[in-house]
Protein backbone atom coordinates (compact mmCIF):
# COMPACT_ATOMS: atom_id res chain seq x y z
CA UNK A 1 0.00 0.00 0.00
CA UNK A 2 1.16 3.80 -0.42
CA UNK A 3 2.83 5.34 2.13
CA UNK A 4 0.74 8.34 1.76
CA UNK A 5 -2.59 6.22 1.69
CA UNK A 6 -1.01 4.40 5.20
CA UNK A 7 -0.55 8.52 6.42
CA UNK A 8 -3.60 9.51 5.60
CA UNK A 9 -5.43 5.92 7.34
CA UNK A 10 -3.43 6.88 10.35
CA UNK A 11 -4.61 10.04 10.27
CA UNK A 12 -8.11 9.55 9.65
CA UNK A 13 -7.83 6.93 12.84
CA UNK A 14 -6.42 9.76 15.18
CA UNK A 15 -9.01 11.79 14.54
CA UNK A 16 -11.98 9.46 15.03
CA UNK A 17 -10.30 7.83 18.35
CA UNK A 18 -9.97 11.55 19.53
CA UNK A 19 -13.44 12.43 19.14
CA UNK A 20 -14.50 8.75 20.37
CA UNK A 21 -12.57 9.66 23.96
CA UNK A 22 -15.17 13.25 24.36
CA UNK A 23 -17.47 11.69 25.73
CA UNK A 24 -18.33 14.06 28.61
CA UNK A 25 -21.41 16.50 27.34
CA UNK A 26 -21.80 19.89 28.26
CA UNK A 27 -25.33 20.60 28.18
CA UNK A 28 -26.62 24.00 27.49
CA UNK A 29 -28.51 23.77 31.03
CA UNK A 30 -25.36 22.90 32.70
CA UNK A 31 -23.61 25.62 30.74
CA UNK A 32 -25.87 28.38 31.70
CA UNK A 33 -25.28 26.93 35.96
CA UNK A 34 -21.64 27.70 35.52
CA UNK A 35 -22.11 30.58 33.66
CA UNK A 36 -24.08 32.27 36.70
CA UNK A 37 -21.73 30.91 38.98
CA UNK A 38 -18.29 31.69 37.76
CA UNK A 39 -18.86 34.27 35.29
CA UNK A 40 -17.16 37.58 36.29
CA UNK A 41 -19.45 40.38 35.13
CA UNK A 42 -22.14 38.69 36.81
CA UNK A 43 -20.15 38.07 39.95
CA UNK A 44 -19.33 42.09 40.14
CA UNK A 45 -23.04 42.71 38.98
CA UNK A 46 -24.04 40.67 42.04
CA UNK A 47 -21.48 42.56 44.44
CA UNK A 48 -23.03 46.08 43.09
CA UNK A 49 -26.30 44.96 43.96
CA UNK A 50 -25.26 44.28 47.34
CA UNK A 51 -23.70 47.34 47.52
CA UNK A 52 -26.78 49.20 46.74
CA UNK A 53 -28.48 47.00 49.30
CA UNK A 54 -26.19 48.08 52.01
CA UNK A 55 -27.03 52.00 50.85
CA UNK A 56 -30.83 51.45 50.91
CA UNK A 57 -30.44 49.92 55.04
CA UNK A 58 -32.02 52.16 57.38
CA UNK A 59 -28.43 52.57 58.87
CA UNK A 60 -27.73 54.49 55.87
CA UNK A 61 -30.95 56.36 56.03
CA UNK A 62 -30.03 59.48 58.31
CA UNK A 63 -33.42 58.73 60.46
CA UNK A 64 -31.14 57.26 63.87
CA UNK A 65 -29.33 59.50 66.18
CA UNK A 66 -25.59 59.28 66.43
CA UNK A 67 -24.17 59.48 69.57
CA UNK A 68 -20.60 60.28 70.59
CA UNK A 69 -18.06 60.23 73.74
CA UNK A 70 -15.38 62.76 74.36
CA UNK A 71 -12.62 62.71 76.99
CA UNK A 72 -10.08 65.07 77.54
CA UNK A 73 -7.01 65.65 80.15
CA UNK A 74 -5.24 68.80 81.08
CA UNK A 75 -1.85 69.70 83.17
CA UNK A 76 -0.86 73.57 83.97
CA UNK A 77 2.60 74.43 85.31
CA UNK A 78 2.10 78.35 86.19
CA UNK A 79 4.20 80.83 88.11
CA UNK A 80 1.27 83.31 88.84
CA UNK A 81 1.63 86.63 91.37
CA UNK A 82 -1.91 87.32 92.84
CA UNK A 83 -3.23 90.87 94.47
CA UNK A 84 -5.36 90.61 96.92
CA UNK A 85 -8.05 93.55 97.82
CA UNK A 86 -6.16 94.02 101.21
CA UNK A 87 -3.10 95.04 98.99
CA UNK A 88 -0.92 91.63 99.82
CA UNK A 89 0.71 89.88 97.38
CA UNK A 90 1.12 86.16 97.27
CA UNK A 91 3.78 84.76 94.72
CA UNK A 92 3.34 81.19 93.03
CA UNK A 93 6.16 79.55 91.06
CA UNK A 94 5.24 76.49 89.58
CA UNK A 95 2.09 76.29 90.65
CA UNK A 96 0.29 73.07 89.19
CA UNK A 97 -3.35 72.49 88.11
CA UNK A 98 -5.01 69.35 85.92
CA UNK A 99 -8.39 69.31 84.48
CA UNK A 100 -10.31 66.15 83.56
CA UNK A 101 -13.79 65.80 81.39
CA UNK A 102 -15.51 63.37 79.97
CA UNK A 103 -19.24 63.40 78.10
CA UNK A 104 -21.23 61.62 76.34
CA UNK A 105 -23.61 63.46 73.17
CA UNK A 106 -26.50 62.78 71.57
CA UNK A 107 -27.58 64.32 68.03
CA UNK A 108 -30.74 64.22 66.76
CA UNK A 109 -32.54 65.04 63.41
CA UNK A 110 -36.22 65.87 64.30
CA UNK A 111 -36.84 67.56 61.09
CA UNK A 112 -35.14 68.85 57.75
CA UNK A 113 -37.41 69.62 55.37
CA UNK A 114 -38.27 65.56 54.33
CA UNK A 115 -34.62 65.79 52.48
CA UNK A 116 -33.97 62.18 54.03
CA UNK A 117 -37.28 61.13 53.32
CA UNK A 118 -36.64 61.66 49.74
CA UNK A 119 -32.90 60.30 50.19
CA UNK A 120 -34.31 56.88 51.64
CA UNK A 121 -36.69 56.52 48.71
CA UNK A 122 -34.25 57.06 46.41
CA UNK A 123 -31.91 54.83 48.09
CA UNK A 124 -34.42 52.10 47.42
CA UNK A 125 -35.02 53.20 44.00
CA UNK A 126 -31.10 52.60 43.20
CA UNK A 127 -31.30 49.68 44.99
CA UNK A 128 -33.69 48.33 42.20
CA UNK A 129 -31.99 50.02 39.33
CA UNK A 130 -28.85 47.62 40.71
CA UNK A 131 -30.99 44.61 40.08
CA UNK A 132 -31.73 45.49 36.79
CA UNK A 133 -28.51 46.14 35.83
CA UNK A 134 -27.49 43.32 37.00
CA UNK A 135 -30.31 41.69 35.57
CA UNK A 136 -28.82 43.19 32.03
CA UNK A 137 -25.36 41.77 32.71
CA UNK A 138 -27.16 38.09 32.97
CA UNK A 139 -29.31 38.29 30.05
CA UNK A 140 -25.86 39.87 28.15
CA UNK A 141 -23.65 36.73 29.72
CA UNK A 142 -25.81 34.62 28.58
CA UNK A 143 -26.68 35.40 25.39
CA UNK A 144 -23.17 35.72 24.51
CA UNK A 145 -22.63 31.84 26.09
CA UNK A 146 -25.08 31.07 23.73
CA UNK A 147 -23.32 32.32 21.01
CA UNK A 148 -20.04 30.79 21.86
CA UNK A 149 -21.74 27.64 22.75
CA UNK A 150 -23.71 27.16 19.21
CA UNK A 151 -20.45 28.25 17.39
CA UNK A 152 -18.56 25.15 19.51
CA UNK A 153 -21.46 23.14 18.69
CA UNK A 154 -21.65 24.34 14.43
CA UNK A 155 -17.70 24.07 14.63
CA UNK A 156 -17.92 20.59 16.45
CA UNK A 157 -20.71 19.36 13.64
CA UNK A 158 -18.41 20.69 10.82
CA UNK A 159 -15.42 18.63 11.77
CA UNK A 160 -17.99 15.96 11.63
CA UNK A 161 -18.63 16.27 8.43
CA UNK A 162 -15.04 16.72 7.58
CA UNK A 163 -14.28 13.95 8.27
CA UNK A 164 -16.75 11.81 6.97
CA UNK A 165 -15.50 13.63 3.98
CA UNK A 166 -11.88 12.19 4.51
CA UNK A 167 -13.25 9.08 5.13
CA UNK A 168 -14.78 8.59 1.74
CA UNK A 169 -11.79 10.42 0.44
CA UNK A 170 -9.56 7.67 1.63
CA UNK A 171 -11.82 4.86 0.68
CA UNK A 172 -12.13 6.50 -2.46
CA UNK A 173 -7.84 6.58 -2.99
CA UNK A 174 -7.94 2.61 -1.59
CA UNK A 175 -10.58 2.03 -4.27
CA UNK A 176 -8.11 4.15 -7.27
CA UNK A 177 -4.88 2.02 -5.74
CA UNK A 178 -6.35 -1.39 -6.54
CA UNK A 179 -7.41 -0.85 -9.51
CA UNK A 180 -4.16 0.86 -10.52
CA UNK A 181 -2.91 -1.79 -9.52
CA UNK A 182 -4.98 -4.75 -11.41
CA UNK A 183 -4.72 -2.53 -14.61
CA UNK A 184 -8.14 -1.19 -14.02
CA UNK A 185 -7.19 2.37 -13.67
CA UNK A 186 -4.58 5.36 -14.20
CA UNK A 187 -2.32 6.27 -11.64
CA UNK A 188 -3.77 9.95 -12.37
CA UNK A 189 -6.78 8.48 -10.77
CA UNK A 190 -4.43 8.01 -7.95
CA UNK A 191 -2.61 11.39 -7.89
CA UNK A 192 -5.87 13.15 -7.90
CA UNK A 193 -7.02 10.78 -4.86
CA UNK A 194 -3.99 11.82 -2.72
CA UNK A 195 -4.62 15.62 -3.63
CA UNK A 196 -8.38 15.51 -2.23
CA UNK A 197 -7.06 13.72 0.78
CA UNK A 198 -4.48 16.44 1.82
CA UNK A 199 -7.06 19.14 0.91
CA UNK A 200 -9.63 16.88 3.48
CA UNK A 201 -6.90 16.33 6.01
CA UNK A 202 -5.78 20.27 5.70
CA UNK A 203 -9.58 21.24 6.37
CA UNK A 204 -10.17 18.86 9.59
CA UNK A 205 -7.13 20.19 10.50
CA UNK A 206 -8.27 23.57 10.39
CA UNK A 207 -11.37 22.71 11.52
CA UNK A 208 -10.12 20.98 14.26
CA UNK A 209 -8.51 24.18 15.33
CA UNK A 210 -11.41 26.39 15.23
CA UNK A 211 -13.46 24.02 17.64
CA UNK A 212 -10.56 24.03 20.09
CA UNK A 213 -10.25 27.99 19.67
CA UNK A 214 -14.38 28.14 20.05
CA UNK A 215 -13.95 25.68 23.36
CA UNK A 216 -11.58 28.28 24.66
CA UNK A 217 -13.79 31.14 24.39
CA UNK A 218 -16.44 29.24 26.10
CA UNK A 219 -14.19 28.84 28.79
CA UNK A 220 -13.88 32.59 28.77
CA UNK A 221 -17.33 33.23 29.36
CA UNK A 222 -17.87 30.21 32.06
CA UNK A 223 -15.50 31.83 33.56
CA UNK A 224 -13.90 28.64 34.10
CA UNK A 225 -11.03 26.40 32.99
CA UNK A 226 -12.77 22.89 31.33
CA UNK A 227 -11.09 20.29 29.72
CA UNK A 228 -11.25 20.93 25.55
CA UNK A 229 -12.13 17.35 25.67
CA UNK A 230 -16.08 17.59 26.11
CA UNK A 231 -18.60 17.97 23.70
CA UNK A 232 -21.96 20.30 23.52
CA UNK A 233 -25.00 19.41 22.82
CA UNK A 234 -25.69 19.85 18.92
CA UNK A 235 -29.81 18.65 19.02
CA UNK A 236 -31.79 22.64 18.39
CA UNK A 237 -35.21 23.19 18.99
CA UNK A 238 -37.44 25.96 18.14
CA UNK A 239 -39.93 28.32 19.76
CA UNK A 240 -42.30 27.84 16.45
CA UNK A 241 -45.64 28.96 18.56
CA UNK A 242 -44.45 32.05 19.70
CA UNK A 243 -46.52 35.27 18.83
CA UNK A 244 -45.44 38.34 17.37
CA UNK A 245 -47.75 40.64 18.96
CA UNK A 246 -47.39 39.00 22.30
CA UNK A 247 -43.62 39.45 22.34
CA UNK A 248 -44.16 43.17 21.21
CA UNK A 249 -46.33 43.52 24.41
CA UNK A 250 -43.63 41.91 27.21
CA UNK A 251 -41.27 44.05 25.06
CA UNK A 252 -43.12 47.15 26.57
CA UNK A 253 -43.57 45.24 29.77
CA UNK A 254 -40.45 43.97 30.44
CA UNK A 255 -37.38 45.06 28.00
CA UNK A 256 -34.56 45.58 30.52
CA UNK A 257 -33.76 49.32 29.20
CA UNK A 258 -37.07 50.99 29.72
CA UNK A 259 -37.86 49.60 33.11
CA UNK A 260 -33.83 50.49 33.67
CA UNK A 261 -35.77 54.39 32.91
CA UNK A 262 -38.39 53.89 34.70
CA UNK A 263 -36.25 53.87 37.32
CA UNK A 264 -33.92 56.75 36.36
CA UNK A 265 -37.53 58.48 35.91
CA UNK A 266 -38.31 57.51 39.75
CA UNK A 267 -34.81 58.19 41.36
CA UNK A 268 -35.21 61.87 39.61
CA UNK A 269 -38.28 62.60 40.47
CA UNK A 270 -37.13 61.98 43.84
CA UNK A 271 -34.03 63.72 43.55
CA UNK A 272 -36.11 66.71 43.24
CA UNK A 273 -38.31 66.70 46.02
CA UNK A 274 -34.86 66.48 47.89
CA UNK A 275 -33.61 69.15 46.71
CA UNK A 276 -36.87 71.27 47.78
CA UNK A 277 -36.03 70.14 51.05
CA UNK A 278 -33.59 73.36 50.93
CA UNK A 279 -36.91 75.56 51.18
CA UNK A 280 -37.33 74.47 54.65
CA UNK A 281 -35.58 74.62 58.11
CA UNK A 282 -33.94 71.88 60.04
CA UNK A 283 -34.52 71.21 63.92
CA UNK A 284 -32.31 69.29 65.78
CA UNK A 285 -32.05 67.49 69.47
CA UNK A 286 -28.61 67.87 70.97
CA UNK A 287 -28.35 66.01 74.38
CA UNK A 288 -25.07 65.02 76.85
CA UNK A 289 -24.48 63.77 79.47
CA UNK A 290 -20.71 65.05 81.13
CA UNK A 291 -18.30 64.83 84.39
CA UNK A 292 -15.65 67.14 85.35
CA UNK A 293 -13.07 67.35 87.51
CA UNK A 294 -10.44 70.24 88.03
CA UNK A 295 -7.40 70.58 90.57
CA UNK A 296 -6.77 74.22 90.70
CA UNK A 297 -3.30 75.40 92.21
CA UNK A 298 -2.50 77.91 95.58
CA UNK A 299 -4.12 80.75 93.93
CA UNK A 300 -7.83 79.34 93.59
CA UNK A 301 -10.26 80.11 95.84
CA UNK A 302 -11.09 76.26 95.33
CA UNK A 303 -8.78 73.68 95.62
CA UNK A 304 -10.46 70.98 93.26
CA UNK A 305 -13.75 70.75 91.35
CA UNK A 306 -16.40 68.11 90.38
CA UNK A 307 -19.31 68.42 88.35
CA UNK A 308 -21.64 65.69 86.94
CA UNK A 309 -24.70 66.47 84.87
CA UNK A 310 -27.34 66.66 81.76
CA UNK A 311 -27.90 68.92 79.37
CA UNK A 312 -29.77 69.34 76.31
CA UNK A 313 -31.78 71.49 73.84
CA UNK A 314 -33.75 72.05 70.57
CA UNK A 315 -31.50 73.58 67.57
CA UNK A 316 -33.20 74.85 64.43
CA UNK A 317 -31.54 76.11 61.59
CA UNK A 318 -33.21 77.92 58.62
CA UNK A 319 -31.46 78.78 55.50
CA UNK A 320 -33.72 81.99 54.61
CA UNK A 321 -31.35 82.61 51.52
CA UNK A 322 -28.75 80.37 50.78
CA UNK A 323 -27.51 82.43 47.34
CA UNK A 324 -30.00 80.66 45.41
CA UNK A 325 -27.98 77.02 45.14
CA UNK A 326 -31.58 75.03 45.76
CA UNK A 327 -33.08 77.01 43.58
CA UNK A 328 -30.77 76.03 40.71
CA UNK A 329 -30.66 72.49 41.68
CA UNK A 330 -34.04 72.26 42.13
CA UNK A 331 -34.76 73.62 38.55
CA UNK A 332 -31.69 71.65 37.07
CA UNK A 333 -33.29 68.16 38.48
CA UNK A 334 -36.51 69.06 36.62
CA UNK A 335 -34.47 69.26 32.99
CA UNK A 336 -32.46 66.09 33.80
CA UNK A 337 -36.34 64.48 34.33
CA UNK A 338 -37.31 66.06 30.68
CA UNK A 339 -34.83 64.71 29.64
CA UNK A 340 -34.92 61.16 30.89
CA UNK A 341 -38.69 61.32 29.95
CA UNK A 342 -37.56 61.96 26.26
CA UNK A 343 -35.01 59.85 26.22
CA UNK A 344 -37.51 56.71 27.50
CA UNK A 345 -39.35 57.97 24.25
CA UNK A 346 -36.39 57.68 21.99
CA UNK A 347 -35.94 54.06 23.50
CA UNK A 348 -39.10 52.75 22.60
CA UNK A 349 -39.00 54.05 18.92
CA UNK A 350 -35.56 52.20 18.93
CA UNK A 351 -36.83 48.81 20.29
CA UNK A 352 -40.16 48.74 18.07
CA UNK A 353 -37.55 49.07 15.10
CA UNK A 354 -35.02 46.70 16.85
CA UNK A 355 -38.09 44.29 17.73
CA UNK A 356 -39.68 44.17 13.98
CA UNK A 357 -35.89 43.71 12.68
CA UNK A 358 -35.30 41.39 14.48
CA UNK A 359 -38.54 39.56 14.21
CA UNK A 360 -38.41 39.55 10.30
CA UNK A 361 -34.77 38.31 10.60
CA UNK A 362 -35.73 35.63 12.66
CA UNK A 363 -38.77 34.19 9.96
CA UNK A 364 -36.24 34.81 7.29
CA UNK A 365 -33.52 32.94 8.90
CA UNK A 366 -36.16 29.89 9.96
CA UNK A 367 -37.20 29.83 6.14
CA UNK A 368 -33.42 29.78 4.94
CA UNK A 369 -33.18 26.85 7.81
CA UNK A 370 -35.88 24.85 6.14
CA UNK A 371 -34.75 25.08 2.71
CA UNK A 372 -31.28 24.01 4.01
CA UNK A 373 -32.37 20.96 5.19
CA UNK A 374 -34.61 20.42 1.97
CA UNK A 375 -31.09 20.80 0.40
CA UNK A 376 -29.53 18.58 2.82
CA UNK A 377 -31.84 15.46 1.44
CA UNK A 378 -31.09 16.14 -2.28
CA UNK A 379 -27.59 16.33 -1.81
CA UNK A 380 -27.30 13.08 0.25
CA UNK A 381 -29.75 11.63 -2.86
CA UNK A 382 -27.48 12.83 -5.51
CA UNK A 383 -24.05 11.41 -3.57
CA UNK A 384 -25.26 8.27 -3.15
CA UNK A 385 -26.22 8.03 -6.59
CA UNK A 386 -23.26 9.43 -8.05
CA UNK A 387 -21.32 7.23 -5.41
CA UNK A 388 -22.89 3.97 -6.93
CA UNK A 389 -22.22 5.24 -10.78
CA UNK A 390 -18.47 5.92 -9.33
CA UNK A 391 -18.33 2.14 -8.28
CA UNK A 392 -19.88 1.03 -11.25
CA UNK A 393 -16.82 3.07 -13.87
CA UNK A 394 -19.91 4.83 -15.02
CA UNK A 395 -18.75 8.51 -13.99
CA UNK A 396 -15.29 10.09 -13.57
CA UNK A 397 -13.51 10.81 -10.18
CA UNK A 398 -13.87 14.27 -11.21
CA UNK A 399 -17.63 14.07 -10.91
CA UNK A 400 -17.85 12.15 -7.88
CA UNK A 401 -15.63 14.67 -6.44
CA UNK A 402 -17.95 17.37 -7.19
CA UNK A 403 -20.77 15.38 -5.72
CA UNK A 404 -19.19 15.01 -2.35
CA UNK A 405 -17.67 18.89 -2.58
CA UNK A 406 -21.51 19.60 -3.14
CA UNK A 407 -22.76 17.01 -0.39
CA UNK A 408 -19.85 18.83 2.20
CA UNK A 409 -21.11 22.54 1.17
CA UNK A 410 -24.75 21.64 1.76
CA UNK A 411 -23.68 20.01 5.00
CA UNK A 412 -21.72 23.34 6.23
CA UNK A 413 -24.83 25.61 4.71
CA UNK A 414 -26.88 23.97 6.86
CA UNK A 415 -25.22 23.76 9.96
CA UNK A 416 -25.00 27.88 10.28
CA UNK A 417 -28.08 28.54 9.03
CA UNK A 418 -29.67 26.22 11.47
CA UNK A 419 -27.41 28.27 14.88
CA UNK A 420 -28.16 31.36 12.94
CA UNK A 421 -31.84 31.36 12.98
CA UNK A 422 -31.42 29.82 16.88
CA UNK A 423 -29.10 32.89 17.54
CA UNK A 424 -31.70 35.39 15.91
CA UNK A 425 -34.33 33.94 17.69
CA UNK A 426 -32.84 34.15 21.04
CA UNK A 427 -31.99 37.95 20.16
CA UNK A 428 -35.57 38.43 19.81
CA UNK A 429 -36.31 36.59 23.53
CA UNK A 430 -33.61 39.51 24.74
CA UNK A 431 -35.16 42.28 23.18
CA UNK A 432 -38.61 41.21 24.89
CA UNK A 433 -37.65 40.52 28.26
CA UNK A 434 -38.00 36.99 28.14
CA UNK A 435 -34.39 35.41 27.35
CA UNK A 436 -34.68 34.07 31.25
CA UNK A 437 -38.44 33.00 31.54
CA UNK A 438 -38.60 30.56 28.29
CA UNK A 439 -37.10 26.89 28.75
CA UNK A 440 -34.38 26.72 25.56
């Protein structure tokens, strides 16, 4: 036998006994659990939104008191002359005294102007906004795995067909070598063998390649390290009884974007009432609770000091013109929430054109799909036929290449149009909200 043909049969061996050892299977399911678990963005997106949690706590809410303890210590070393009325004099040097105090204070907000009643609802309202961001970061993770994981999936089903391609290629140079051989053939028939096999072998290799680059970006977005030994699940079902106008509707509903407004809309409105909060005064409780203690020196009437003892009182403050700051802010807060209000506008003129794009790209790409695998049956039809004519002398190597080049493109056409329309499809689920809700 040819060396070449005994190269190319060890080759085709390699290949097949490397794909027969993947046998674990990532499922998309499984995927998606690692995905949530591992995947960076969403990891941070999670830690924001418990950040925000933290801010919306009533500990962050200015409604408790704060209290605070003070203690201080004093030393005097003096050289004092004293007068008396009676005209003596009395001369100290180095006369010592100490002071000691300690206190404990209580502040109180009673009332300013509902600024931290506005504060605390807009706390909450960012503490939403956090879940729908990270909310968005999900639906974006995932339908990015998806992506990688039907291009590992169309890459892994293309090296497939590769090389059941250089499988018939070799059978097909075994075939030209024995009849060479018996006088039943030209050793061009041969040569032209050996080139379709290197072209087949250069391809899987290739091929090969791209499904092990594909597996790594998976990786990337699992935010794991796998083995590049599993496979993916290849099987693709579609959502064929879902309804346009009832897609369009949980668009409005639920599209991440607009209710991420909504909330912008909310926190503004907000915002504003906080700032009015600058129209009004601010009473505080102040409270303590202190001991002192002083040890006076010679020239004192008293030779040491103790006092224990409350106090408190009611503090109010009122800005009556604070060089017109709120007012700006205050009318500053109302454009930003014309704004925001136009802007939600804008974004739902954007998503009815994204939605209808997308939704006529997704029928178009289902048709293509169909006709695909229409094309997938004739192809097989006209390869086996030419295959048998090819066994039979009744057709040239030529044309049964061309039959098997046609078989392989058919093969290949059908794969991506098949993860395309799944990919436009799942594009659509995003744009309405319901990429999480629907069982893929």
């Amino acid at each position: 036998m040819n060396i070449h043909i005994k190269y190319n049969m060890i080759l085709l061996m390699l290949f097949m006994f490397t794909s027969a050892n993947a046998q674990d299977v990532l499922t998309l399911n499984k995927a998606v659990t690692i995905a949530l678990d591992n995947n960076y963005g969403v990891k941070i997106a999670n830690n924001n939104t418990a950040i925000a949690e933290n801010n919306k706590s009533v500990l962050n809410s200015g409604y408790l008191p704060t209290l605070s303890g003070d203690a201080a210590a004093g030393y005097n070393l003096d050289n004092t002359e004293a007068i008396f009325s009676d005209g003596s004099v009395t001369t100290l040097n180095g006369a010592e005294s100490s002071n000691y105090s300690t206190s404990i204070n209580l502040d109180y907000t009673l009332f300013d102007g509902l600024g931290r009643y506005y504060d605390y609802k807009q706390l909450k309202e960012e503490y939403q906004l956090s879940k729908l961001e990270a909310r968005e970061t999900i639906e974006n993770t995932i339908a990015q795995l998806f992506t990688v994981y039907y291009s590992v999936a169309q890459n892994s089903e293309n090296a497939d067909a590769l090389k059941q391609t250089l499988e018939i290629s070799n059978d097909r140079i075994l075939r030209a070598q024995y009849q060479f051989d018996y006088g039943q053939g030209t050793m061009l028939d041969v040569l032209n063998a050996q080139v379709d096999i290197n072209n087949d072998s250069i391809n899987l290799m290739n091929s090969e390649q791209n499904l092990l680059n594909s597996k790594r970006d998976l990786n990337v977005v699992l935010g794991t390290e796998l083995d590049l030994d599993f496979k993916v699940d290849t099987l693709i079902t579609f959502l064929l009884d879902i309804n346009k106008e009832d897609l369009h509707a949980k668009m409005r509903a639920n599209n991440v974007s607009l209710l991420q407004m909504d909330k912008n809309i909310a926190i503004n409105e907000f915002t504003i009432q906080a700032n009015k909060s600058g129209y009004l005064p601010t009473i505080g409780l102040t409270g303590s609770y202190g001991w002192n203690k002083s040890n006076n020196n010679a020239a004192s009437f008293l030779a040491e000091s103790t006092n224990t003892g409350f106090s408190g009182g009611v503090v109010l403050s009122w800005d009556l013109f604070d060089g017109g700051s709120t007012i700006t802010s205050v009318k500053n807060a109302k454009i930003n929430l014309d704004n925001q209000k136009l802007e939600k506008e804008s974004i739902y003129l954007s998503l009815d054109r994204d939605f209808n794009n997308a939704w006529g790209d997704y029928q178009n790409k289902l048709k293509i799909y169909n006709i695909q695998e229409n094309n997938i049956i004739t192809s097989k039809n006209n390869f086996d036929r030419t295959k048998e004519q090819f066994k039979l002398g009744q057709i040239t190597s030529i044309e049964f290449r061309q039959a098997q080049l046609n078989l392989l493109t058919a093969e290949f056409s059908r794969n991506n149009a098949k993860y395309e329309a799944k990919i436009a499809e799942l594009y659509l689920l995003q744009l309405s909200g319901e990429l999480l809700n629907v069982k893929l």
